[in-house]
C-alpha atoms as a PDB file:
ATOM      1  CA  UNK A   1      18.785 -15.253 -15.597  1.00  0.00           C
ATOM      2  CA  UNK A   2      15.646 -17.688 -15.444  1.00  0.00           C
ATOM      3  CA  UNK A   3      17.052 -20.593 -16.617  1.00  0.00           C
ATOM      4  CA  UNK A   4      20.401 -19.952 -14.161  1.00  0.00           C
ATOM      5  CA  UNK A   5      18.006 -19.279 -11.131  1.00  0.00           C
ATOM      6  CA  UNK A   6      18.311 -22.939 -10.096  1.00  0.00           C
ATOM      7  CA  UNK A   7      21.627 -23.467  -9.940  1.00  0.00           C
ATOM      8  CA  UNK A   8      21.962 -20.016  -8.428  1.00  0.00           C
ATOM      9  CA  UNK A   9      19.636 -20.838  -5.584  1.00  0.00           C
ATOM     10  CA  UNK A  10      21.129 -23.869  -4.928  1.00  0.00           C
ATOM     11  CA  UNK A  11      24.707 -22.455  -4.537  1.00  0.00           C
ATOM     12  CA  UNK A  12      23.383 -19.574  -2.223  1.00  0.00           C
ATOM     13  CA  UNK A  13      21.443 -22.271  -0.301  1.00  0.00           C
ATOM     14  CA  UNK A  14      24.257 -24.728   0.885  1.00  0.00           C
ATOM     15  CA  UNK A  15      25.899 -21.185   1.896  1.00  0.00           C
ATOM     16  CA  UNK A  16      22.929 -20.368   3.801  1.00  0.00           C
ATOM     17  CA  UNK A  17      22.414 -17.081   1.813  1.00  0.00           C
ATOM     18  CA  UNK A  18      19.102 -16.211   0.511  1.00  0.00           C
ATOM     19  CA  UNK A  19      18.376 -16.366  -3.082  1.00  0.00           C
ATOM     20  CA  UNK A  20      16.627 -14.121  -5.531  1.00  0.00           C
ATOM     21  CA  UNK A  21      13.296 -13.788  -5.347  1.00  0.00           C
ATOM     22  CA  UNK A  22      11.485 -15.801  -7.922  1.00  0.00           C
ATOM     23  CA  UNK A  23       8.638 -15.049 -10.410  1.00  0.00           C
ATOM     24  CA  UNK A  24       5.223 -16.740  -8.468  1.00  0.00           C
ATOM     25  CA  UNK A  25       4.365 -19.522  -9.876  1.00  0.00           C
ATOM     26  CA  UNK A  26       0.930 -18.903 -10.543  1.00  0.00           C
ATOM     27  CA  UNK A  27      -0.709 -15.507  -9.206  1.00  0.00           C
ATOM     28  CA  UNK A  28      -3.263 -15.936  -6.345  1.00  0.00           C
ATOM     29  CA  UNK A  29      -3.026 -19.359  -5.059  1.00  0.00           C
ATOM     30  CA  UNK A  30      -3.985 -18.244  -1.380  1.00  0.00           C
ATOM     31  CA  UNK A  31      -5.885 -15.715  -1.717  1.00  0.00           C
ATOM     32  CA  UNK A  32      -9.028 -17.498   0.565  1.00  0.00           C
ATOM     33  CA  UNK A  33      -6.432 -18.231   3.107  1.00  0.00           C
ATOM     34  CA  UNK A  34      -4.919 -14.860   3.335  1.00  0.00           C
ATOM     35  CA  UNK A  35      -8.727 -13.564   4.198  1.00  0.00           C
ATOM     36  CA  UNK A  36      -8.573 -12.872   7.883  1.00  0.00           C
ATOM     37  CA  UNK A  37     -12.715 -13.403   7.354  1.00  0.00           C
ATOM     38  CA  UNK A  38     -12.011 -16.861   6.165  1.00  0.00           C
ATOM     39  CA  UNK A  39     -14.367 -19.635   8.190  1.00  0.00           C
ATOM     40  CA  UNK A  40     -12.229 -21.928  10.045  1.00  0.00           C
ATOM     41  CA  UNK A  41     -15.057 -24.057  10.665  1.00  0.00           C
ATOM     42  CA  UNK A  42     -15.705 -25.097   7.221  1.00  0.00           C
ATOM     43  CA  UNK A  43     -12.096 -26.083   6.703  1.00  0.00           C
ATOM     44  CA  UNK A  44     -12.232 -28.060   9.590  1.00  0.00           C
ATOM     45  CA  UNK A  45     -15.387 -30.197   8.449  1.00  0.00           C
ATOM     46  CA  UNK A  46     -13.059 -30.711   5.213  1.00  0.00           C
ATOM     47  CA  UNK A  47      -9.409 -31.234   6.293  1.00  0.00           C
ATOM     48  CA  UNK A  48     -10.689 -33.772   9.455  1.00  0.00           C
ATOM     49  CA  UNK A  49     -13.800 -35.370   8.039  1.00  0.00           C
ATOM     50  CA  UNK A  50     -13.432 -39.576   6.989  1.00  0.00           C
ATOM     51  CA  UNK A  51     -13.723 -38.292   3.640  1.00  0.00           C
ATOM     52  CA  UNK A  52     -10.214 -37.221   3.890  1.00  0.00           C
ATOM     53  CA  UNK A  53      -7.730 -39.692   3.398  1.00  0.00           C
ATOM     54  CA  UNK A  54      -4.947 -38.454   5.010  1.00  0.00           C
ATOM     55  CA  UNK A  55      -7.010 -37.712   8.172  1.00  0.00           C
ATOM     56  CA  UNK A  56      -8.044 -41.094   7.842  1.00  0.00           C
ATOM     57  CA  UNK A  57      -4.936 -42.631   7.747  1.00  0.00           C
ATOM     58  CA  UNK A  58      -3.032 -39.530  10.151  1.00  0.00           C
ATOM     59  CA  UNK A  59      -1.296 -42.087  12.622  1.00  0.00           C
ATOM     60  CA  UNK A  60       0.427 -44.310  10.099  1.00  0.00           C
ATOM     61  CA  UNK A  61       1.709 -41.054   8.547  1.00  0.00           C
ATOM     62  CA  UNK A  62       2.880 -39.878  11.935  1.00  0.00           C
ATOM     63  CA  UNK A  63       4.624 -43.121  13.054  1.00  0.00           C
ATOM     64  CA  UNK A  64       6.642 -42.659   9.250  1.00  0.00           C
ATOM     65  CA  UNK A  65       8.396 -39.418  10.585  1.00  0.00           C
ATOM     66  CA  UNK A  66      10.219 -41.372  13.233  1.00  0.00           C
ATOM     67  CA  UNK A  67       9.417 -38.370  15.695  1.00  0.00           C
ATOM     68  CA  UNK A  68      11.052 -38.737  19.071  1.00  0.00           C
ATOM     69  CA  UNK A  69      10.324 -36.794  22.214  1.00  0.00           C
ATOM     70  CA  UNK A  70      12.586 -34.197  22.512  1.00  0.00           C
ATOM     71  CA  UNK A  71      12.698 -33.025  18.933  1.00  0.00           C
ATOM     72  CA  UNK A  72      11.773 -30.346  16.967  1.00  0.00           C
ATOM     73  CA  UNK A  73       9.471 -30.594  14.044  1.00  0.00           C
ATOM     74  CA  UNK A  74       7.836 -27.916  11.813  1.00  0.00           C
ATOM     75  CA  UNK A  75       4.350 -28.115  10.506  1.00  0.00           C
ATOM     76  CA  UNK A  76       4.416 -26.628   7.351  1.00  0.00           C
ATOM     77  CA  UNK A  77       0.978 -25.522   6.682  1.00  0.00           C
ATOM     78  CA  UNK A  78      -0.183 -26.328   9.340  1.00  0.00           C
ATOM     79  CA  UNK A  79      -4.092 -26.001   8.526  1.00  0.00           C
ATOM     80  CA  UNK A  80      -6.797 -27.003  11.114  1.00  0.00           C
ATOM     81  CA  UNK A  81      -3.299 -28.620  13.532  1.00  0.00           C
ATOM     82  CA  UNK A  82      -4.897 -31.763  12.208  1.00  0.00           C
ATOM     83  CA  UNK A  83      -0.786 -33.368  12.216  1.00  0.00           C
ATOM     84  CA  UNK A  84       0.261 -30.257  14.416  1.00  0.00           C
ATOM     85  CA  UNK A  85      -1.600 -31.308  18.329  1.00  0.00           C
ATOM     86  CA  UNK A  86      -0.557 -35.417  17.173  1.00  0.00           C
ATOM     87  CA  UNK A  87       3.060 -34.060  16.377  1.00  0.00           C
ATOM     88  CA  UNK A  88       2.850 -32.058  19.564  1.00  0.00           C
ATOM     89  CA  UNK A  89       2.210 -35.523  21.862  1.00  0.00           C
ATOM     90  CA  UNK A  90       5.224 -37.188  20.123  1.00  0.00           C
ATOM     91  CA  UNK A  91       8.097 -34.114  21.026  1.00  0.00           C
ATOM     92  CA  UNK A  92       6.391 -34.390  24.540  1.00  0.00           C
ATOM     93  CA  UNK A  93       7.227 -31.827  26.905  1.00  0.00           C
ATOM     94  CA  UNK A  94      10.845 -31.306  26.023  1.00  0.00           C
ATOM     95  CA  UNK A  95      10.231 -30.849  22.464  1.00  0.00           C
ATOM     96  CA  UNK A  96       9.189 -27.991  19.862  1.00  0.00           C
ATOM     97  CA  UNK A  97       6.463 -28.431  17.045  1.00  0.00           C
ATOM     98  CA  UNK A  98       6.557 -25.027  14.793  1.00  0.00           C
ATOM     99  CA  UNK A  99       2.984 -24.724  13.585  1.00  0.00           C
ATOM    100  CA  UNK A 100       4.034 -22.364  10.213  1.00  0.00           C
ATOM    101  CA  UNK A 101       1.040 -20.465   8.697  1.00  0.00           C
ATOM    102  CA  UNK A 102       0.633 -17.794   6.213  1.00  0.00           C
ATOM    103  CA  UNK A 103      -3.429 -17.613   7.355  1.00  0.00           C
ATOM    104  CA  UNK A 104      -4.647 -15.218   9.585  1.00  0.00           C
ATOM    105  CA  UNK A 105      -7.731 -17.305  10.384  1.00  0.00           C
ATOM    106  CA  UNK A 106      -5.728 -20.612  10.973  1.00  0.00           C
ATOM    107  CA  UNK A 107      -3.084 -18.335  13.193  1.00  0.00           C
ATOM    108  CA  UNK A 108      -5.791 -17.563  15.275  1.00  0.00           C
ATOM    109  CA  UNK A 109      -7.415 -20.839  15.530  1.00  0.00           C
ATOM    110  CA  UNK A 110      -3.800 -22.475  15.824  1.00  0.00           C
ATOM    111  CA  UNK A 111      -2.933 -20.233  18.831  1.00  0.00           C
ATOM    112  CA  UNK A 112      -6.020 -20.584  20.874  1.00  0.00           C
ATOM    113  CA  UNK A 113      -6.297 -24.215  20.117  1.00  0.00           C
ATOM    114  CA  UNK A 114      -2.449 -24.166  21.938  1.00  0.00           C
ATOM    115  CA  UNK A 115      -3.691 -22.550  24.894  1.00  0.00           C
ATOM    116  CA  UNK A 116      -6.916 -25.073  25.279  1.00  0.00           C
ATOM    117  CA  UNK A 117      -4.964 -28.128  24.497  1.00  0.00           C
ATOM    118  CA  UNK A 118      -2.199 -26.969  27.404  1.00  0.00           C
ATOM    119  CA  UNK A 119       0.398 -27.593  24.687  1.00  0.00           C
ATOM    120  CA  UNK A 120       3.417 -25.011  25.233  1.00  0.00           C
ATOM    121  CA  UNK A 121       5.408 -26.814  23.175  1.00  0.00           C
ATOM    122  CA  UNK A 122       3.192 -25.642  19.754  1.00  0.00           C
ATOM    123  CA  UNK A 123       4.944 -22.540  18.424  1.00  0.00           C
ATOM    124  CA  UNK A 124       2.380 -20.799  16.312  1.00  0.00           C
ATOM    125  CA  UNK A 125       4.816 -19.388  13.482  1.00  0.00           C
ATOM    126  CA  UNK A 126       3.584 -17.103  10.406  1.00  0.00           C
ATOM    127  CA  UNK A 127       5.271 -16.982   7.104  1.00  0.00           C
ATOM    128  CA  UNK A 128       4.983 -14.800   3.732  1.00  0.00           C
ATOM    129  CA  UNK A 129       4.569 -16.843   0.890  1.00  0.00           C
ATOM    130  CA  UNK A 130       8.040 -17.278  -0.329  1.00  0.00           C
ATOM    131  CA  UNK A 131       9.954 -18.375   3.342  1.00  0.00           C
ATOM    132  CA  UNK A 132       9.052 -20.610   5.556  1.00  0.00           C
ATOM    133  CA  UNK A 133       9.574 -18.328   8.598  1.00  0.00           C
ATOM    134  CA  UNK A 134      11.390 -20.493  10.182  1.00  0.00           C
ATOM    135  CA  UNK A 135      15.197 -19.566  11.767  1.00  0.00           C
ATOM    136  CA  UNK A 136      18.285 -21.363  10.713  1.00  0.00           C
ATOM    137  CA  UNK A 137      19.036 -25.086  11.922  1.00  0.00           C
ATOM    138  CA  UNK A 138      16.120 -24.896  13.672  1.00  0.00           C
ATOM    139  CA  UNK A 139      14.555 -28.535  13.322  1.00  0.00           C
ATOM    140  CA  UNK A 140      14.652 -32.067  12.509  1.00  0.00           C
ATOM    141  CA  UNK A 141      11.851 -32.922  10.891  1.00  0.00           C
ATOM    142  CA  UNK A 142       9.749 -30.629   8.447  1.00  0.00           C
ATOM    143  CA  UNK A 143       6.580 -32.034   7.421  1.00  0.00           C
ATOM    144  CA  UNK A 144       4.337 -30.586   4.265  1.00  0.00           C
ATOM    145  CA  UNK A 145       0.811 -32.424   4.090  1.00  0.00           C
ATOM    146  CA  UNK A 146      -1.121 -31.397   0.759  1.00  0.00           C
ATOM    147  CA  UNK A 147       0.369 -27.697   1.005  1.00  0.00           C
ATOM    148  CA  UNK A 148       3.618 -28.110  -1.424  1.00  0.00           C
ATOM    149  CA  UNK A 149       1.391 -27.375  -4.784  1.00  0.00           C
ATOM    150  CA  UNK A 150       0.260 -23.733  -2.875  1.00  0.00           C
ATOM    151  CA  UNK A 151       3.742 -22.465  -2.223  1.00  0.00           C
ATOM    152  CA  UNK A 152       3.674 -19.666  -5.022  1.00  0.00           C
ATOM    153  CA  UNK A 153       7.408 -19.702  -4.593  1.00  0.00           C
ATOM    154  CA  UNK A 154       8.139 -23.049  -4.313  1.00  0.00           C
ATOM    155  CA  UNK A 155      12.267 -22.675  -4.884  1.00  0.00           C
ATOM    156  CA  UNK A 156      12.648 -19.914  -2.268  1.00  0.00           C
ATOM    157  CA  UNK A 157      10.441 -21.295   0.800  1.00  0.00           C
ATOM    158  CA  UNK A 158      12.048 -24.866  -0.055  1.00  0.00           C
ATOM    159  CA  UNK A 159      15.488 -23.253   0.333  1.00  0.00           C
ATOM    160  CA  UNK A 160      14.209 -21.566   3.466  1.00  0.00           C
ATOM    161  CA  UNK A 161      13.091 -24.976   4.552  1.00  0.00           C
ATOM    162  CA  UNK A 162      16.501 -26.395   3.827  1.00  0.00           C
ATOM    163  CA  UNK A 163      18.710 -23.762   5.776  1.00  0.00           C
ATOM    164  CA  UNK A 164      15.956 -24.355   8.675  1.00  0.00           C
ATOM    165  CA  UNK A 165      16.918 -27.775   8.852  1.00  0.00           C
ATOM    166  CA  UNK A 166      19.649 -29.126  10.764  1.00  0.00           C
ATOM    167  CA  UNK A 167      22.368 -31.321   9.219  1.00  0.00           C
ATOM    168  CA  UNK A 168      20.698 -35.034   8.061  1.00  0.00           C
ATOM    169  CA  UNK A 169      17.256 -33.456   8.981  1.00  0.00           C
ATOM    170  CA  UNK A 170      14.223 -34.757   7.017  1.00  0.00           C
ATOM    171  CA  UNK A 171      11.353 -33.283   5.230  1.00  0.00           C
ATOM    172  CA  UNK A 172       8.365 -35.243   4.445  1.00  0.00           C
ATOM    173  CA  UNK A 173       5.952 -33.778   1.115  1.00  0.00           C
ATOM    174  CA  UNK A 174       2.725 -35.325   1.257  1.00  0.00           C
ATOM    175  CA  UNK A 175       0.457 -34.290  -1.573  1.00  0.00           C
ATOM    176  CA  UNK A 176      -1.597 -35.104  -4.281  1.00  0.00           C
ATOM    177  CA  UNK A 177      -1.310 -37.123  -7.686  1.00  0.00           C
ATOM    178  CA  UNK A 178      -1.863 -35.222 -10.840  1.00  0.00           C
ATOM    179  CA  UNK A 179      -2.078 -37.380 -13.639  1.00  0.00           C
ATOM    180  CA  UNK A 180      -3.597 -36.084 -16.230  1.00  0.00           C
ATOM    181  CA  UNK A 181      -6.281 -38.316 -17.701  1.00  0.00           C
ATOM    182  CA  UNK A 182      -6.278 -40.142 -14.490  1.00  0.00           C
ATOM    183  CA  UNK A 183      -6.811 -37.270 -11.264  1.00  0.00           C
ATOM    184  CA  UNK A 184      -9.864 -35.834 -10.508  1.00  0.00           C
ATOM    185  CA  UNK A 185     -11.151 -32.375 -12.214  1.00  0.00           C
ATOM    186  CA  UNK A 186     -11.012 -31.060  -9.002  1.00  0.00           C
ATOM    187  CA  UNK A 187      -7.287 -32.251  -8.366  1.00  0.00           C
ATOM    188  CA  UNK A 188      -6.333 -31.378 -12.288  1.00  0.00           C
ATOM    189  CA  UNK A 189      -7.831 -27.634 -11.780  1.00  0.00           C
ATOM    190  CA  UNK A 190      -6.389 -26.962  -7.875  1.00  0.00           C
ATOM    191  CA  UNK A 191      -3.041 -28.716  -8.417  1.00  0.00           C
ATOM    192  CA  UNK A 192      -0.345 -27.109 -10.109  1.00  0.00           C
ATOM    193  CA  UNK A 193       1.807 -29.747 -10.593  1.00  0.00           C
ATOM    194  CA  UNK A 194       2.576 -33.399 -10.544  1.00  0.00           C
ATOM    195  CA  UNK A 195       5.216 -35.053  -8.612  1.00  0.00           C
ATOM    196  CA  UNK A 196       7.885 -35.228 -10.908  1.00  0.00           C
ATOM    197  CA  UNK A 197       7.880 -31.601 -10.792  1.00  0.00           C
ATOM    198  CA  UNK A 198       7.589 -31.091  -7.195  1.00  0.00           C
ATOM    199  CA  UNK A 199      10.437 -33.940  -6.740  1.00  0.00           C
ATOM    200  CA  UNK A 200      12.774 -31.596  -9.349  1.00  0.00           C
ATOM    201  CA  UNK A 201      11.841 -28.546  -7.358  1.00  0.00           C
ATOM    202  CA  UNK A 202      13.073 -29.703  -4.298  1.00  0.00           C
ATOM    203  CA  UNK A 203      16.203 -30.984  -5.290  1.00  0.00           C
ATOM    204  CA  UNK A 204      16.740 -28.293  -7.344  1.00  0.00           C
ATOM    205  CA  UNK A 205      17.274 -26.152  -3.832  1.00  0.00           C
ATOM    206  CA  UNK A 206      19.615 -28.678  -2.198  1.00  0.00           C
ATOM    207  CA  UNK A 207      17.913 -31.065  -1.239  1.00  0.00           C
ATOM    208  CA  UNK A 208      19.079 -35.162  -1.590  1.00  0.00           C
ATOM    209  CA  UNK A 209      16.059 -37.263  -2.432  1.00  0.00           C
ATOM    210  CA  UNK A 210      15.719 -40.319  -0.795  1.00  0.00           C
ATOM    211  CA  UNK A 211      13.069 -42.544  -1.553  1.00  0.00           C
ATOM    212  CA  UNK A 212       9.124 -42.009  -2.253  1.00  0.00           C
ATOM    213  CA  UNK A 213       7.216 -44.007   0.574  1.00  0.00           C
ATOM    214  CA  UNK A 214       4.352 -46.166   0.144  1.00  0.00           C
ATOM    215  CA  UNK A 215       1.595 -44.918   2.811  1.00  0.00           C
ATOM    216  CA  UNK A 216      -1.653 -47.899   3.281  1.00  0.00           C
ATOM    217  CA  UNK A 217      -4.439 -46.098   2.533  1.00  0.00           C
ATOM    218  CA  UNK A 218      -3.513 -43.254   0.606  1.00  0.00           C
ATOM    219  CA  UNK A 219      -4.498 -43.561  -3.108  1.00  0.00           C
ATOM    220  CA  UNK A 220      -4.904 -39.856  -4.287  1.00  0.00           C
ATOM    221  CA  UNK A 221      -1.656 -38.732  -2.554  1.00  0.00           C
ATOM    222  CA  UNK A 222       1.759 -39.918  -2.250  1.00  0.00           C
ATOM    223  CA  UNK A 223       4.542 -39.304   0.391  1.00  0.00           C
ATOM    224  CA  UNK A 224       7.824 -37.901  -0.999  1.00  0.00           C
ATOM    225  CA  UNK A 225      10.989 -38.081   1.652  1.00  0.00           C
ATOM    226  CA  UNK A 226      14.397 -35.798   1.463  1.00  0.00           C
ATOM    227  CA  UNK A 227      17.339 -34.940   3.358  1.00  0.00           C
ATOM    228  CA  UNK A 228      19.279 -32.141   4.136  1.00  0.00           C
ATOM    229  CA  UNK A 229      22.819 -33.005   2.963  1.00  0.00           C
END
């Protein structure tokens, strides 16, 4: 049954079913983010500090999505809303950004962040960790910044991703090179995988992949891009 999961998932996906649940990947990835005592603060001065290269380089990422007002666009792990309030000014006023979560203390911070910035169109959504939370044909861009290699069930909330997406839609994985012998410790330790594996994952659910992107400025992460048949 392991080895047939795939191809199982994969059928059931293009049906819009749901799959079998999985075996996790690796046993408490987010288990600081699932603390509802968790300090948002700290994760702030980390995720949106200069040190951070794809804070550093967050407008030519945006500008790569081709977002348009009017459109909807999920924020898959969404964080701090470091992409999420950016994302939220390109939709403009007619347009939905889903701001997907499975932290209580990001939740919270997302949702009164929303109410300060006077930005309706953020829809603070949380998730479980194996589905996106999102509804079907729901959006036209999904975007996953340096969040892909915590999804402890990376072939159901990727086929949840796909049946949220509407025809030709587009989801954008942003995350970090492992190489062994070449990443960081840090990056080698936190990681779980490198990005053959998370390119294989993703089409293993349905997905078409279309090209890798080169992003200026980003040297420890790359910037995969897929389509929804």
């Amino acid at each position: 049954m392991r080895q047939a999961l795939p191809l199982l998932i994969l059928l059931l996906a293009a049906c819009g079913a749901t799959p079998p649940h999985e075996t996790a990947v690796r046993e408490g990835l987010n288990d600081r983010f699932l603390d509802p005592a968790m300090d948002v603060q700290d994760f702030e001065k980390n995720f949106e500090g200069e040190s951070r290269e794809v804070c550093r380089e967050r407008d030519g990422i945006i500008e790569l999505l081709g977002i348009k007002p009017g459109m909807a666009v999920a924020d898959i792990g969404a964080g701090t809303g470091l992409f999420t309030f950016p994302m939220a000014q390109a939709v403009g006023s007619e347009g939905t950004v889903y701001a997907v979560e499975i932290s209580p203390a990001f939740l919270k911070h997302l949702t009164t962040q929303t109410a300060q910035r006077n930005t309706p169109q953020v829809e603070v959504v949380q998730c479980p960790e194996d589905d996106s939370g999102l509804e079907p044909d729901c959006v036209d861009r999904v975007f996953i910044c340096d969040t892909y290699h915590h999804f402890t069930y990376p072939l159901s909330t990727t086929g949840s991703i796909l049946r949220a997406l509407r025809p030709g839609g587009q989801l954008f994985v942003v995350d970090f090179e492992r190489i062994e012998g070449v990443s960081s410790d840090w990056i080698l330790g936190h990681v779980r995988c490198d990005k053959e594996t998370v390119r294989k994952e993703i089409e293993q659910t349905g997905f078409r992949f279309v090209k890798e992107i080169q992003v200026e400025g980003l040297e420890e992460n790359y910037c995969l891009l897929f389509e929804k048949p």
